[in-house]
Protein backbone atom coordinates (compact mmCIF):
# COMPACT_ATOMS: atom_id res chain seq x y z
CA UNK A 1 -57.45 36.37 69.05
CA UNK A 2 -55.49 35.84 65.72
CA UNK A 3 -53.54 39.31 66.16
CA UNK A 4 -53.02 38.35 69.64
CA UNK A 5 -51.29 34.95 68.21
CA UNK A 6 -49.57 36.46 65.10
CA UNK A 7 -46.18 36.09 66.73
CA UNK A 8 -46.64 32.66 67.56
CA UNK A 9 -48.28 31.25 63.80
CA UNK A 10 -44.66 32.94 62.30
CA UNK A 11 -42.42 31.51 65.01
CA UNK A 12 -44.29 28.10 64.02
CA UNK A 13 -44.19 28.57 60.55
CA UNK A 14 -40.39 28.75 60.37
CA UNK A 15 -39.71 25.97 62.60
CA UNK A 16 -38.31 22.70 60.48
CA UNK A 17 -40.92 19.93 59.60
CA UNK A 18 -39.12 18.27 62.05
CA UNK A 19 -39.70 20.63 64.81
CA UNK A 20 -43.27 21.24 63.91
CA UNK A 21 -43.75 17.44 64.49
CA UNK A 22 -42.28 18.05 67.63
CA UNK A 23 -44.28 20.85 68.76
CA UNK A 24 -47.42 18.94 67.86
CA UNK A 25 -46.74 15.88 70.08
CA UNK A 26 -45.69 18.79 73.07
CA UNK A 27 -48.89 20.29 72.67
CA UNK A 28 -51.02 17.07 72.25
CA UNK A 29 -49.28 15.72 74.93
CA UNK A 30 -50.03 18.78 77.40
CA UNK A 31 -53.89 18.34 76.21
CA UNK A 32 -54.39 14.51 76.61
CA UNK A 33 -51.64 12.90 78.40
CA UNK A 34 -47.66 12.13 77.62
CA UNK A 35 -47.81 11.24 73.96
CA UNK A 36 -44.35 10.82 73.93
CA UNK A 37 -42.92 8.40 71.73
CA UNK A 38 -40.33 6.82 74.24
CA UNK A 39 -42.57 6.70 76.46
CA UNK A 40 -45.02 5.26 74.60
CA UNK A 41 -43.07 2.71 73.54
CA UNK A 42 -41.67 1.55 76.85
CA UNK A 43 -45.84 1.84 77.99
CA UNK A 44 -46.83 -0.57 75.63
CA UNK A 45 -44.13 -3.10 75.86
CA UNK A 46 -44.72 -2.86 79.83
CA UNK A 47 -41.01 -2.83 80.67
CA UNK A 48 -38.09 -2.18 77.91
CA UNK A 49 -37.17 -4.91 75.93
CA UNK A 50 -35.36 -7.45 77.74
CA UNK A 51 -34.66 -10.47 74.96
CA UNK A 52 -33.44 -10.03 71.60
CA UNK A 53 -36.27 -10.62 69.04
CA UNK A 54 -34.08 -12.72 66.62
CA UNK A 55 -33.12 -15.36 68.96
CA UNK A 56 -34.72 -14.70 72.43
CA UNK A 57 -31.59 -14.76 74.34
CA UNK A 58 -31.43 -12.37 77.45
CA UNK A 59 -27.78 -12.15 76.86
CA UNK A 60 -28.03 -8.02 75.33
CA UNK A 61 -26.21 -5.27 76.11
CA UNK A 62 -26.69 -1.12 74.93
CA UNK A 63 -24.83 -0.40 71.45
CA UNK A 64 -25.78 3.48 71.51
CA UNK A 65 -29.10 5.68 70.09
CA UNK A 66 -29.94 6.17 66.76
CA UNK A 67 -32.57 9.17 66.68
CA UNK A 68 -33.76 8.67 70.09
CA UNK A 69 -33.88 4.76 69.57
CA UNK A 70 -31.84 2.85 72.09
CA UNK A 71 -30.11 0.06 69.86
CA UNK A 72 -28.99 -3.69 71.38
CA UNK A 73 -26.50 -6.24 70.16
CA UNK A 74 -26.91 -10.08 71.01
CA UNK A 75 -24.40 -11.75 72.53
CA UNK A 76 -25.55 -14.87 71.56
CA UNK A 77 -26.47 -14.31 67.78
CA UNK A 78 -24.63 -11.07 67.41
CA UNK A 79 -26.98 -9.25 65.58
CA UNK A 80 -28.10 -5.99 66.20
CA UNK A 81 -31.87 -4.62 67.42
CA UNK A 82 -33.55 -1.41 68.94
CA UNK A 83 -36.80 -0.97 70.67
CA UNK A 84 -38.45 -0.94 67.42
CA UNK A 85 -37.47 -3.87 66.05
CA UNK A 86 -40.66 -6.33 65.45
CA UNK A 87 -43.17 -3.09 65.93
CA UNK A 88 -44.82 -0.51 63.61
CA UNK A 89 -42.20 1.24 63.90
CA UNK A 90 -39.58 -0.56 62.33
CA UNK A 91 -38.12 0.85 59.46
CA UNK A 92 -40.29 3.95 59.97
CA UNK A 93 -37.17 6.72 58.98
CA UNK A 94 -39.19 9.80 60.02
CA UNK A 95 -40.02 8.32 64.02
CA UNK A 96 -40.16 11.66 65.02
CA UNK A 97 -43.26 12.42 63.25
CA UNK A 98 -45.34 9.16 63.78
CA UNK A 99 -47.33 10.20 66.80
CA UNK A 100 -47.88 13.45 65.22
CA UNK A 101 -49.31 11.39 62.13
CA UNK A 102 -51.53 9.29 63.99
CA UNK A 103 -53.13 12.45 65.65
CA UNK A 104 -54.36 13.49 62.27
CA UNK A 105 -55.35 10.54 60.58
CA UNK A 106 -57.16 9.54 63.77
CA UNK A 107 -59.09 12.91 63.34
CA UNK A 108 -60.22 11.55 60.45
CA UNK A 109 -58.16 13.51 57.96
CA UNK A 110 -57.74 12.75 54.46
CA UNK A 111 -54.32 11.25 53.34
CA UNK A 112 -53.65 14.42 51.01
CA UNK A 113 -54.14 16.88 54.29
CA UNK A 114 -52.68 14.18 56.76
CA UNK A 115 -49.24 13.97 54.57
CA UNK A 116 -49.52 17.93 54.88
CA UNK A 117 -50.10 18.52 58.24
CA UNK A 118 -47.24 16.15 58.89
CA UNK A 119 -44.57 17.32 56.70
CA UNK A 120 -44.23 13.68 54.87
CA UNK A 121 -44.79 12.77 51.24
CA UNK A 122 -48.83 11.25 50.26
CA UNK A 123 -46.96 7.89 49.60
CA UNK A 124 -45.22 7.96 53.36
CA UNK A 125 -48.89 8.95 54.43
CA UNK A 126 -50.17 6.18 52.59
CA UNK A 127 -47.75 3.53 53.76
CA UNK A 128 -47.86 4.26 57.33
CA UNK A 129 -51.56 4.12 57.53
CA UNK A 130 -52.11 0.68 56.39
CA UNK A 131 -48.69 -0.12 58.44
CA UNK A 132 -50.80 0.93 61.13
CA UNK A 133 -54.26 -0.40 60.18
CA UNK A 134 -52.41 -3.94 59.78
CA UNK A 135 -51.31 -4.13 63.07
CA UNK A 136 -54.70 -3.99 64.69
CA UNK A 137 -56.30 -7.02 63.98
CA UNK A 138 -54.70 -8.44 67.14
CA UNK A 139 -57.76 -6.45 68.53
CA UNK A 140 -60.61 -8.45 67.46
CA UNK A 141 -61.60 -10.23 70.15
CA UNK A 142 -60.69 -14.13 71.23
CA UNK A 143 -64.10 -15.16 72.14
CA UNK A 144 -67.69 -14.10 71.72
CA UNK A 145 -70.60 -15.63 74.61
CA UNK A 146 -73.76 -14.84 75.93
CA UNK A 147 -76.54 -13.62 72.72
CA UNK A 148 -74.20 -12.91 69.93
CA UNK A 149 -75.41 -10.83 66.97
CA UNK A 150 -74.43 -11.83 63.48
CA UNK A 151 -74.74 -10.55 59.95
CA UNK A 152 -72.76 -9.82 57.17
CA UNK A 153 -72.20 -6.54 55.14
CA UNK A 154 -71.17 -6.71 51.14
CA UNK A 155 -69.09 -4.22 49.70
CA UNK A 156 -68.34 -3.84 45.91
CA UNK A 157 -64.65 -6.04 44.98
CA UNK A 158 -62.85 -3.41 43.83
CA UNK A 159 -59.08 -3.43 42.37
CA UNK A 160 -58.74 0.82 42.78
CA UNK A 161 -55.08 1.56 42.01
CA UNK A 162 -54.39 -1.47 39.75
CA UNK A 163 -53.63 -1.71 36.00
CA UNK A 164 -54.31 -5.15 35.27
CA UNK A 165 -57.95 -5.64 36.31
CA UNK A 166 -59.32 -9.66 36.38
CA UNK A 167 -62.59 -7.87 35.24
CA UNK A 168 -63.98 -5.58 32.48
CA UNK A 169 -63.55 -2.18 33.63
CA UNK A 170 -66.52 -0.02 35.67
CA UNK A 171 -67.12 3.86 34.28
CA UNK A 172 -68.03 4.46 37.40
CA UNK A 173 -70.22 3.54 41.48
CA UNK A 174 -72.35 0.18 40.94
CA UNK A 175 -72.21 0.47 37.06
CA UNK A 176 -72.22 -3.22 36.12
CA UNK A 177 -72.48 -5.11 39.61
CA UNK A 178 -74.68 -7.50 40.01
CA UNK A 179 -76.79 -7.48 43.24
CA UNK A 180 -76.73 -10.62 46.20
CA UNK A 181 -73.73 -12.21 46.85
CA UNK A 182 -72.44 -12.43 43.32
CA UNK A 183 -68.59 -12.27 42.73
CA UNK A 184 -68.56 -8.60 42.26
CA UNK A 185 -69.02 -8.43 46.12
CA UNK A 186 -66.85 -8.98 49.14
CA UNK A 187 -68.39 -9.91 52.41
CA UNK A 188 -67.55 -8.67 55.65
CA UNK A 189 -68.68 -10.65 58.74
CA UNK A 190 -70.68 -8.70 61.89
CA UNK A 191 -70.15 -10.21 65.06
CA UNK A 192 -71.08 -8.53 68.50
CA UNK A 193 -72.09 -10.05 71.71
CA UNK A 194 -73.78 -8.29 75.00
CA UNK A 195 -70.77 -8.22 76.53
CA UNK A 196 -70.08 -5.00 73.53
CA UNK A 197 -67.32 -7.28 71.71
CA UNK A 198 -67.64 -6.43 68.17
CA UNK A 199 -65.14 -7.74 65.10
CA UNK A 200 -65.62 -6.78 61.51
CA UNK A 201 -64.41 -9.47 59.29
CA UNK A 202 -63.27 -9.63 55.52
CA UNK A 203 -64.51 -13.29 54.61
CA UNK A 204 -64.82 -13.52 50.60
CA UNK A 205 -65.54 -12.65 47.39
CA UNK A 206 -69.12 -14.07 46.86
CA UNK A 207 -71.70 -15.42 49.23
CA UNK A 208 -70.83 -16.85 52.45
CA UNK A 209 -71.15 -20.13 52.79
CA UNK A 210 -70.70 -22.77 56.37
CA UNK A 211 -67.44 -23.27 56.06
CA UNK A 212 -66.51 -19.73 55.62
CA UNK A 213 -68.33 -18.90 58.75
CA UNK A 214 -66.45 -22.10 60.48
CA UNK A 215 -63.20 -20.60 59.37
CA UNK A 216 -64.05 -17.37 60.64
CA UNK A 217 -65.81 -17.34 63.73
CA UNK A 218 -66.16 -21.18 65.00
CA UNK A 219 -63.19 -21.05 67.52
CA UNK A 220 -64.54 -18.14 68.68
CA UNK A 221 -68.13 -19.06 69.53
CA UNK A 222 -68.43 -20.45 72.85
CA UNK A 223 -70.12 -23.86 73.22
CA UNK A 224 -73.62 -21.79 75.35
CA UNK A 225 -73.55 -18.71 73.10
CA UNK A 226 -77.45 -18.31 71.27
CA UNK A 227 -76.66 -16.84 67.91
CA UNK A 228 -79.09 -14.54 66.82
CA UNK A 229 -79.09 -13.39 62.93
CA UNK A 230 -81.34 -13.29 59.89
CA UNK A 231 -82.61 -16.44 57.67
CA UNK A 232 -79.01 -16.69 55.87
CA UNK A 233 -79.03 -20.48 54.89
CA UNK A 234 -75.57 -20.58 55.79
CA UNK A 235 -76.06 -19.25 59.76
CA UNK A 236 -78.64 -21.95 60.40
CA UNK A 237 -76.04 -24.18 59.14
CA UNK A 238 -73.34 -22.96 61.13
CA UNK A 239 -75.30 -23.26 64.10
CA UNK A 240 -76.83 -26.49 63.44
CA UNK A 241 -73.11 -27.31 62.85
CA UNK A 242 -71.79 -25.82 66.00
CA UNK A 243 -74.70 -26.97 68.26
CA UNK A 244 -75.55 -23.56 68.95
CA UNK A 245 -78.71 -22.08 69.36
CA UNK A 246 -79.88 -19.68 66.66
CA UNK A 247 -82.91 -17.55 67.10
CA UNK A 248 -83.93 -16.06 63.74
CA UNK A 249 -85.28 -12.76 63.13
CA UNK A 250 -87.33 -12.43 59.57
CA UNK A 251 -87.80 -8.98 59.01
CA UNK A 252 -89.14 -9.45 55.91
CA UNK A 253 -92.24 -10.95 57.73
CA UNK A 254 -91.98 -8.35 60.66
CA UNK A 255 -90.26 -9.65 63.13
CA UNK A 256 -87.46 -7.59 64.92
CA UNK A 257 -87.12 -9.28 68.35
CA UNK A 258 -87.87 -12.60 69.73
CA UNK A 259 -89.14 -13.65 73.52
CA UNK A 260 -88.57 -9.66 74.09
CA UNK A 261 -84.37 -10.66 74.46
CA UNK A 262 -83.00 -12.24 70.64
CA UNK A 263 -82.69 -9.32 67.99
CA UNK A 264 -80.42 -8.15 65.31
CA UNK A 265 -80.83 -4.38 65.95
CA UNK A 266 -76.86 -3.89 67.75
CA UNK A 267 -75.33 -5.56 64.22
CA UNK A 268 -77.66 -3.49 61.84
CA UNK A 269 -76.79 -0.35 63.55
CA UNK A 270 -73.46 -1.04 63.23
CA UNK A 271 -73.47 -2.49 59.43
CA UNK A 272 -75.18 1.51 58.79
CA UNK A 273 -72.69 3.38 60.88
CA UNK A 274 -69.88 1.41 58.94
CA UNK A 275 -71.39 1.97 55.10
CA UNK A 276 -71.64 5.88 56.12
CA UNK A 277 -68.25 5.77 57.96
CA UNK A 278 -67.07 3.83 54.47
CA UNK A 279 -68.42 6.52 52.37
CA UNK A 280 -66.11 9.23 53.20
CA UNK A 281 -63.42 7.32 51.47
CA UNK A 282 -64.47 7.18 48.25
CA UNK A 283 -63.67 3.51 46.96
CA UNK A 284 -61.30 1.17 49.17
CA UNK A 285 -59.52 -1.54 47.18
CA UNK A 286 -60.42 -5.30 48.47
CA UNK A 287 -56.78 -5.85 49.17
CA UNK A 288 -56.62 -2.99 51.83
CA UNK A 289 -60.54 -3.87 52.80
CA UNK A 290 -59.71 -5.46 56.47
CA UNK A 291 -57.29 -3.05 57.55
CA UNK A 292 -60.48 -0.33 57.35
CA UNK A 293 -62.34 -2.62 58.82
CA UNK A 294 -59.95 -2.89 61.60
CA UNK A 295 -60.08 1.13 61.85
CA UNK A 296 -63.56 1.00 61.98
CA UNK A 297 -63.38 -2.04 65.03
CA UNK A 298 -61.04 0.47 67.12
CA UNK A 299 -63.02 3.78 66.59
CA UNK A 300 -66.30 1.47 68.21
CA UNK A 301 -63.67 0.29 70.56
CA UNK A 302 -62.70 3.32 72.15
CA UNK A 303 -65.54 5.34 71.73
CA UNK A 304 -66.08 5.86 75.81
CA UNK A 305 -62.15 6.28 76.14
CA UNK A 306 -61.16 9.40 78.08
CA UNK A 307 -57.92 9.69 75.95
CA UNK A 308 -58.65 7.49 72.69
CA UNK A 309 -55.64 8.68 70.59
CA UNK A 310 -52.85 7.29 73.57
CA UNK A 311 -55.37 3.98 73.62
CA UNK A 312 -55.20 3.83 69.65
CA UNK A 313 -51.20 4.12 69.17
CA UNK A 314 -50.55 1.90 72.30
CA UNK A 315 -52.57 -0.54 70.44
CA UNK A 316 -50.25 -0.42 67.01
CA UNK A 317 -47.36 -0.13 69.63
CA UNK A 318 -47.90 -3.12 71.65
CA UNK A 319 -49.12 -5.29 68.08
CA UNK A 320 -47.17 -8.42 67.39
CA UNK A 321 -45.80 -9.08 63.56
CA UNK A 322 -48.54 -9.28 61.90
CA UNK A 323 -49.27 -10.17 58.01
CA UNK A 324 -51.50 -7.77 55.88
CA UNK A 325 -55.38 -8.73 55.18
CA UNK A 326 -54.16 -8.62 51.35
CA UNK A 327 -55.92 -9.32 48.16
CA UNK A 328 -54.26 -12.62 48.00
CA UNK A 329 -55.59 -13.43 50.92
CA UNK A 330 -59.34 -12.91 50.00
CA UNK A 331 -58.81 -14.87 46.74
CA UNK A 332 -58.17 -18.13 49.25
CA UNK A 333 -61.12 -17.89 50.61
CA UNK A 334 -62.59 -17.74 46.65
């Protein structure tokens, strides 16, 4: 089969990084749909833009293309936009290669071989995959009901790429971190309801506390939801709080299901698949914690979608502005 292909792998191989990227999305697109980025783009955003995002005024008319990108000007503010303008995609330089980016990191690739297989720098890889792991969040979900599952999962605080640590150094894994919800962990909230929403949620440094839980989830619960979770001190309070009903599962004593309905068992698998899905990466720092966590909510997502990739970058597509889950962020919540 390889002799049979020779001609093709050198016509590829002297093809411009550029036109490889190209060739990619044609092919990818001929297996799982039109993964073109105009297209795309226009999908997401329903219709093309119609209002310019600095002022909202309808008054806009074309000012030309700039690398495929049709570009506005406001009448009314005078300033100029394109169809990227407000998305992941602005200031992206290299557009052309984005979908062709996204096919590879989604195949779980790591950021050495996905900066490769691309023809962009390791920093550009790095860059646009938190770009695009920020813009996710918007797909937690609004509201849980029904039996919701709760727990939380603690990961090790960890300041990877920095050269002014708050902390003595580590040689290296759990050398020096104290067990429990001590400040050397971060906590990440499980929520899932039997409706199969599910939202993984940086809270803190620490242990979770009530109000942490209230800031996190208490808009969300809805007023006949029956929590179900373990004997955390601070879920009884919530619910108590909340006037929610909580049906605890000890496991220490046990106990894995209550009146054959109330269990944890949805939240624990998922709190395993996510440490062995964490793994793979070798250390994340805390800062860029929730936008993994927000990879990890899409993957569960769209795990029954016939063409996940087009589902995955319509969702970055279609994202409003959105701020970065950073460090600083965490340290609030301290």
């Amino acid at each position: 089969m390889k002799t049979t292909l020779n001609p093709l792998y050198e016509a590829f191989a002297s093809l411009s990084e550029e036109e490889k990227g190209e060739f990619a999305e044609f092919v990818f697109s001929k297996m799982s749909g039109d993964l073109r980025l105009e297209t795309l783009n226009i999908e997401a955003k329903g219709t093309k833009r119609k209002q310019c995002p600095h002022c909202t005024s309808a008054e806009i008319y074309a000012n030309g293309n700039v690398r495929g990108m049709q570009r506005y000007v406001c009448k009314n503010c005078k300033k100029n936009f394109s169809d990227s303008t407000g998305t992941a995609l602005a200031l992206i330089k290299k557009k052309e290669l984005w979908v062709n980016y996204i096919m590879h990191m989604f195949e779980g690739h790591s950021l050495f071989k996905c900066a490769k297989l691309t023809g962009i720098s390791k920093q550009t890889a790095f860059d646009w995959r938190h770009k695009i792991l920020s813009r996710l969040r918007h797909e937690a979900p609004d509201k849980f009901s029904g039996i919701c599952e709760i727990d939380d999962v603690c990961f090790n605080y960890s300041e990877k790429g920095s050269s002014n640590l708050d902390r003595k150094p580590r040689k290296r894994g759990n050398d020096g971190i104290k067990q429990g919800g001590s400040n050397d962990k971060v906590a990440v909230l499980l929520s899932y309801d039997r409706t199969n929403n599910k939202d993984f949620q940086v809270i803190k440094r620490g242990r979770i506390r009530k109000v942490d839980l209230q800031k996190a989830i208490g808009e969300k619960i809805e007023e006949k939801t029956v929590l179900c979770s373990d004997s955390h001190r601070s879920f009884t309070g919530f619910a108590k709080e909340n006037k929610l009903t909580l049906k605890k599962i000890i496991v220490r004593k046990g106990q894995h299901i209550v009146d054959k309905v109330y269990h944890i068992q949805h939240v624990n698998q998922m709190a395993h698949a996510l440490r062995r899905w964490m793994y793979k990466f070798n250390g994340v720092a805390t800062k860029y914690l929730q936008n993994y966590m927000n990879w990890f909510m899409m993957i569960e997502k769209l795990k029954t979608n016939t063409n996940p990739i087009k589902a995955f970058t319509l969702a970055i597509l279609a994202a409003p502005v959105t701020v970065n889950h950073t460090l600083e962020t965490i340290l609030n919540h301290t």
